[in-house]
Protein backbone atom coordinates (compact mmCIF):
# COMPACT_ATOMS: atom_id res chain seq x y z
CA UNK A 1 84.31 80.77 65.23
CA UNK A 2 84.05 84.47 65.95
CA UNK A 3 86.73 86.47 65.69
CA UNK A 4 86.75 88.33 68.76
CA UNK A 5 86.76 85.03 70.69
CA UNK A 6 89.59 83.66 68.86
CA UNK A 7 91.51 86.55 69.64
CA UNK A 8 90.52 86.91 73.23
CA UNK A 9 91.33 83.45 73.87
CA UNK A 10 94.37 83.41 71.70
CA UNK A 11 95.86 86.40 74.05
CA UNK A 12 94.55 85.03 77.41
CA UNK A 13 96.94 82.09 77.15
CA UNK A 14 99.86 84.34 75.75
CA UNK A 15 99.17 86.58 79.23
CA UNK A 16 99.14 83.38 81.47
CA UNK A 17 103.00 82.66 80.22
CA UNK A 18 101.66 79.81 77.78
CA UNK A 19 102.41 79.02 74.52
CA UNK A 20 100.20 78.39 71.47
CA UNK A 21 101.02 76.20 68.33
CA UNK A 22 98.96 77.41 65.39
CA UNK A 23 97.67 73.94 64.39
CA UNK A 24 96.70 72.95 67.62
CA UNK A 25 94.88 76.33 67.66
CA UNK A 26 93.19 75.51 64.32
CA UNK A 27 91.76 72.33 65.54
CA UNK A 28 90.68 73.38 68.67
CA UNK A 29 88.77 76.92 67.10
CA UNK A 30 87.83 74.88 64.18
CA UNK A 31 89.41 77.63 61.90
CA UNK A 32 92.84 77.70 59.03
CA UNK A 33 96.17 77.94 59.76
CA UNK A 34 96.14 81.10 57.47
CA UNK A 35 92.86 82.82 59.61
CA UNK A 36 95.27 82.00 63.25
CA UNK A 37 98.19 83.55 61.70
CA UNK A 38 96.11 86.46 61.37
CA UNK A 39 94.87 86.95 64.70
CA UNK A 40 98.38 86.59 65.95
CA UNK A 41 99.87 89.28 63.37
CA UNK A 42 96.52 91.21 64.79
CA UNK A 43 97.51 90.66 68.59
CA UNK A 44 101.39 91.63 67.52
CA UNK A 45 100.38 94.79 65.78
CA UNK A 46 97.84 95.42 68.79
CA UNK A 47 100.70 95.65 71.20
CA UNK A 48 103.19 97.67 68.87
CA UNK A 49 100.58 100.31 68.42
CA UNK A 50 99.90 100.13 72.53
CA UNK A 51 103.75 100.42 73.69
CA UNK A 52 103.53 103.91 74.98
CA UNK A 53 100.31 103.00 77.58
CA UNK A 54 101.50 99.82 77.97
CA UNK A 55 103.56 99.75 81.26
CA UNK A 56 105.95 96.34 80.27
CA UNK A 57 106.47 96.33 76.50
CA UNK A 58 105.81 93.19 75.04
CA UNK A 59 106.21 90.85 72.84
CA UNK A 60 105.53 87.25 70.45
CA UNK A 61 108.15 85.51 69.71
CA UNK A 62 108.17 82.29 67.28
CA UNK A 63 110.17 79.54 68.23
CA UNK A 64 110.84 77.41 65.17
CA UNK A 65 111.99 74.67 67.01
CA UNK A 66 109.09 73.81 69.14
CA UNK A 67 107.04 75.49 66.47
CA UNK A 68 104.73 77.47 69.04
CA UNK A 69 104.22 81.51 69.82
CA UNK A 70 104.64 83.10 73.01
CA UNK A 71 104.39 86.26 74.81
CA UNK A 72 107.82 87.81 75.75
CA UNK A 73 107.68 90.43 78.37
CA UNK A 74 110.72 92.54 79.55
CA UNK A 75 111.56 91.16 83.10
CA UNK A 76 114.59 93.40 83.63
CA UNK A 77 112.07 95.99 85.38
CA UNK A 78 110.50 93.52 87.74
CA UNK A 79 113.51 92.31 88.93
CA UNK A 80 114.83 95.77 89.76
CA UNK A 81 111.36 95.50 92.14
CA UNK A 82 112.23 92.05 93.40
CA UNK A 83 115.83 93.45 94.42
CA UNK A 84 113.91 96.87 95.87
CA UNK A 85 111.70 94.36 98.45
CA UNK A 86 114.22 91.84 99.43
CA UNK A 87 116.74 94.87 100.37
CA UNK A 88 113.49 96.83 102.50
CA UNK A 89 113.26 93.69 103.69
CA UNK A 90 117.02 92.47 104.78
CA UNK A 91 117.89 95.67 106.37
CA UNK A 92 114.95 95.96 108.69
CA UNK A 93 114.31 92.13 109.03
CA UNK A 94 116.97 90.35 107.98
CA UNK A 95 115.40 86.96 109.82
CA UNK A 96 112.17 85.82 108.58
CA UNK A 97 109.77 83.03 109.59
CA UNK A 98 109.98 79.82 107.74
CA UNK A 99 107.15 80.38 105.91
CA UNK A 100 108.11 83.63 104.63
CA UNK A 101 111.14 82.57 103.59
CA UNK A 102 109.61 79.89 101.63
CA UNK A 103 106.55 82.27 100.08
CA UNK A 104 109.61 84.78 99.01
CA UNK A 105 111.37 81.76 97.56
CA UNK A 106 108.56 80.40 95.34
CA UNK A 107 108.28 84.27 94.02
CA UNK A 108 111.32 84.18 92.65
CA UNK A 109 111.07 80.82 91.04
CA UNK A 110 107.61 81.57 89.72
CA UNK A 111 107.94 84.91 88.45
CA UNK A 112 112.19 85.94 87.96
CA UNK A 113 112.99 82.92 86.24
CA UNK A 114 115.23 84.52 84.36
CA UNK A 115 117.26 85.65 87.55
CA UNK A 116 116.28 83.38 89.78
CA UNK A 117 119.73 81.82 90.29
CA UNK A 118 120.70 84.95 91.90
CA UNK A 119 117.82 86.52 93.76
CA UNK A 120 118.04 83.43 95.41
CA UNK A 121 121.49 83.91 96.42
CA UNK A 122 120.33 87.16 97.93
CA UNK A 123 117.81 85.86 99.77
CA UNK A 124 120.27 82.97 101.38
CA UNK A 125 121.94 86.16 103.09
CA UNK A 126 118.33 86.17 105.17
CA UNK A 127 118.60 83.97 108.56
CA UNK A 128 115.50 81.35 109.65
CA UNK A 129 114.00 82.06 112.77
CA UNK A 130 112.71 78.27 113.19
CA UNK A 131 110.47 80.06 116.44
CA UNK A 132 108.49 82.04 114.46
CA UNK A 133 105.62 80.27 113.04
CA UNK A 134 102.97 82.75 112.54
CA UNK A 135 102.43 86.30 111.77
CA UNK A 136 104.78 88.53 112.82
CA UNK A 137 104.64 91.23 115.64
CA UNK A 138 104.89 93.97 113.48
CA UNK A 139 102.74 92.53 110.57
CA UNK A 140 100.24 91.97 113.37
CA UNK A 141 100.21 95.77 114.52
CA UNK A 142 99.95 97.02 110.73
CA UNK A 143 97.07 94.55 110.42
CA UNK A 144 95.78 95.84 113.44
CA UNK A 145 96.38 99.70 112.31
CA UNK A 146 94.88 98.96 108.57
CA UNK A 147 91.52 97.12 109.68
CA UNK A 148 91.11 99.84 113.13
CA UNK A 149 91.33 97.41 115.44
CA UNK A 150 92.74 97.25 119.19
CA UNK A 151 95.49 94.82 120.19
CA UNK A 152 95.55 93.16 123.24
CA UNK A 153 98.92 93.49 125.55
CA UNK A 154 99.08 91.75 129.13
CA UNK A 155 95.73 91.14 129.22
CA UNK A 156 94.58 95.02 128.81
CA UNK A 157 93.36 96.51 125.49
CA UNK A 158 95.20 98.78 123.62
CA UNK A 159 94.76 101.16 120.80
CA UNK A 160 97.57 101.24 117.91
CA UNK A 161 98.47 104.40 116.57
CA UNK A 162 101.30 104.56 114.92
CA UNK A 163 104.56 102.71 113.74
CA UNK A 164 108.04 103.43 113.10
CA UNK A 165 111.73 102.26 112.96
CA UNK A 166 114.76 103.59 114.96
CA UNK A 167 117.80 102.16 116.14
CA UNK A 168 117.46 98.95 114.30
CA UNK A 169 114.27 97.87 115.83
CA UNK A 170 110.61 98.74 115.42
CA UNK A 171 108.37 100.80 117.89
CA UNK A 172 104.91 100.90 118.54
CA UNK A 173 102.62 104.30 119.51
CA UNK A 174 100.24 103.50 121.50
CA UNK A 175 97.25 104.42 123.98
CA UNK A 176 96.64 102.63 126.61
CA UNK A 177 94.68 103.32 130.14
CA UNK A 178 94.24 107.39 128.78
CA UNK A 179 98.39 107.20 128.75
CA UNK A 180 100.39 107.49 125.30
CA UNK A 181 103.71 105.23 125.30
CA UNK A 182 106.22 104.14 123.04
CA UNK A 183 107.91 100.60 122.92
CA UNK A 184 109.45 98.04 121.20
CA UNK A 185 107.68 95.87 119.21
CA UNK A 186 109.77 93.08 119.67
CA UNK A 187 109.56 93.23 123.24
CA UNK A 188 105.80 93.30 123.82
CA UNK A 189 103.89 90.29 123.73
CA UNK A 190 100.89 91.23 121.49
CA UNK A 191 97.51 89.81 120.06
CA UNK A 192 94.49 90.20 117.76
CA UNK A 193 91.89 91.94 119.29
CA UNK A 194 88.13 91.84 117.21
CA UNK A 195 86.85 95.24 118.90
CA UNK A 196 86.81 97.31 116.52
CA UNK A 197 88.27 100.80 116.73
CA UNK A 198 85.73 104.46 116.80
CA UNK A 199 88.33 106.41 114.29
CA UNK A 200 86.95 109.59 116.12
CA UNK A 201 88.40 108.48 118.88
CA UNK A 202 91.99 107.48 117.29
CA UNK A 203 91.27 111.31 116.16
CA UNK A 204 90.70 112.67 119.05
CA UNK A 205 94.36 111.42 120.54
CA UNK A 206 96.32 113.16 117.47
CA UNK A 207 96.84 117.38 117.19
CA UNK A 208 98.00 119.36 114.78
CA UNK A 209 101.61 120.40 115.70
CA UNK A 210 103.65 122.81 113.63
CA UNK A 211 107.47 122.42 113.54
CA UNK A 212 110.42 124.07 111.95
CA UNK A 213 112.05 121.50 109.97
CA UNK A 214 115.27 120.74 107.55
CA UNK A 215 114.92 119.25 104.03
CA UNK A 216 116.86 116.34 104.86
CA UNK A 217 114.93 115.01 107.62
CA UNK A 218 111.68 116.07 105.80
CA UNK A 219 113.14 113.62 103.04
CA UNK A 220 113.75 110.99 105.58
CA UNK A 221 110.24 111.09 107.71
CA UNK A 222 107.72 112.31 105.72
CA UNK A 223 105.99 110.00 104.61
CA UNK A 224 105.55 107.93 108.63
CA UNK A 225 103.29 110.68 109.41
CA UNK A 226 99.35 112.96 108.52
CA UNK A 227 100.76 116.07 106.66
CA UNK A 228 98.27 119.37 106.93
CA UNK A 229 100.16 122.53 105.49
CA UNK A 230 103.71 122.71 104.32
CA UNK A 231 105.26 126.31 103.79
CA UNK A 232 108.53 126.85 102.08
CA UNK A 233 110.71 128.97 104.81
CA UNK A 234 114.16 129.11 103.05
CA UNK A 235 116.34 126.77 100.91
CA UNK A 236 117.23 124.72 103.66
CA UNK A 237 114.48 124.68 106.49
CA UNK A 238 110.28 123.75 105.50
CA UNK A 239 107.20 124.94 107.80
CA UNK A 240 105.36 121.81 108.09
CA UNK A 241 102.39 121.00 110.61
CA UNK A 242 101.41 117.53 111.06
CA UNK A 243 99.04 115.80 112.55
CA UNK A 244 100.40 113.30 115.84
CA UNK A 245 100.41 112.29 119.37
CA UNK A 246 102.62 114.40 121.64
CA UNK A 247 104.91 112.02 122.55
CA UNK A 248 105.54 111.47 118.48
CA UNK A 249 106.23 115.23 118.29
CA UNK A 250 108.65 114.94 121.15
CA UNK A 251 110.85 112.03 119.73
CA UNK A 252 111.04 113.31 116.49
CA UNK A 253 112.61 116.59 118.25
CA UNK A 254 115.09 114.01 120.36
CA UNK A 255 115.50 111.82 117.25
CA UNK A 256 116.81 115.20 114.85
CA UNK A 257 117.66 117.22 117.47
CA UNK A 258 119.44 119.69 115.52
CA UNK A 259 117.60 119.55 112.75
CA UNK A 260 114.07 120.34 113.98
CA UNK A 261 112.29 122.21 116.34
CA UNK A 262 108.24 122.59 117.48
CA UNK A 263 107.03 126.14 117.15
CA UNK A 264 103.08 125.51 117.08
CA UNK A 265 101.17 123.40 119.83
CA UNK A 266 98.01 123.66 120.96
């Protein structure tokens, strides 16, 4: 059997979370016991030499008991992740769908095993909206956003520009009839449209608007919004221009009133 096979193979069932017994692996590659202990010393020394460009060290481990090898990776990392989603998640939508709730759930049992007992705890804190079924509202208008598509809302078409949260709810930016408005999400009764959008003309709806702004909101709303130029102005205020709707540039002046102020528009 060639080497590089046994290896490959060897190390593809290690990275599935399966583990190997070394005479079951010398039957089945129709190689010694002595030649498998060597590819696995091989694969061990392969991923000591790789720990600084691998992202999650890992590691074999022998279990003398069950006499087989397997593939120990540091977990403590990924559930740090898990706990970074289901927090996003339980402050902004702390009631899911059923069949969220149940996806999440089989996440946590399939892949934190090791804390399982209580990222599921955390996740009991999440309430069951039993009339939700499908896709969310807002997962709908981010689909919608992603793919350029229009939405359809009281039997007119509109076009989806942008998204953001305030106030414990989430509002949509749209266009509609040549008008831009704002509303909440939870209170429009959207659906899939399959026109596609032109992106010149989502383009041709946003400007480039300059606006004075402090390094704490900057921190805060960045990253919601198409930035051109930033200029450093002093240790407390930026020069940013972005590129938005109007009516974005005038809530985010009500939103941080103090804190921000337009002084570029075209």
């Amino acid at each position: 059997m060639d080497r590089a096979f046994r290896i490959l193979t060897i190390y593809n069932r290690l990275l599935q979370n399966k583990s190997v017994n070394k005479q079951s692996l010398t039957l089945e590659l129709d190689t010694s016991p002595r030649t498998i202990q060597r590819d696995i010393d091989d694969i061990r020394n392969f991923l000591y030499e790789s720990k600084s460009w691998i992202s999650t060290p890992k590691e074999i481990t022998y279990d003398y008991k069950s006499e087989r090898y397997k593939l120990e990776q540091d977990k403590s990392k990924n559930v740090h992740f898990m706990y970074n989603i289901l927090t996003a998640l339980y402050l902004t939508t702390p009631k899911l769908s059923h069949y969220f709730y149940q996806y999440l759930k089989l996440l946590i049992i399939k892949h934190h095993s090791n804390h399982r007992t209580t990222l599921l705890k955390y996740l009991e804190r999440f309430e069951i909206d039993k009339n939700q079924t499908g896709i969310s509202t807002s997962s709908l208008v981010v689909q919608a956003m992603n793919e350029n598509k229009y939405l359809q809302y009281n039997q007119k078409i509109l076009l989806p520009l942008s998204m953001y949260y305030q106030m414990h709810a989430f509002h949509l930016v749209y266009r509609m009839n040549d008008e831009i408005y704002i509303d909440d999400i939870n209170q429009m009764n959207l659906s899939f449209s399959e026109k596609s959008v032109d992106t010149h003309e989502k383009a041709k709806v946003q400007t480039y608007i300059t606006f004075e702004i402090s390094k704490d909101v900057w921190s805060k709303m960045h990253r919601y919004y198409q930035i051109h130029v930033i200029e450093k102005y002093d240790a407390h205020y930026l020069i940013v221009t972005f590129k938005m709707t109007r009516i974005e540039a005038i809530q985010l002046c009500f939103m941080y009133r103090s804190n921000i102020r337009i002084i570029v528009t075209p």
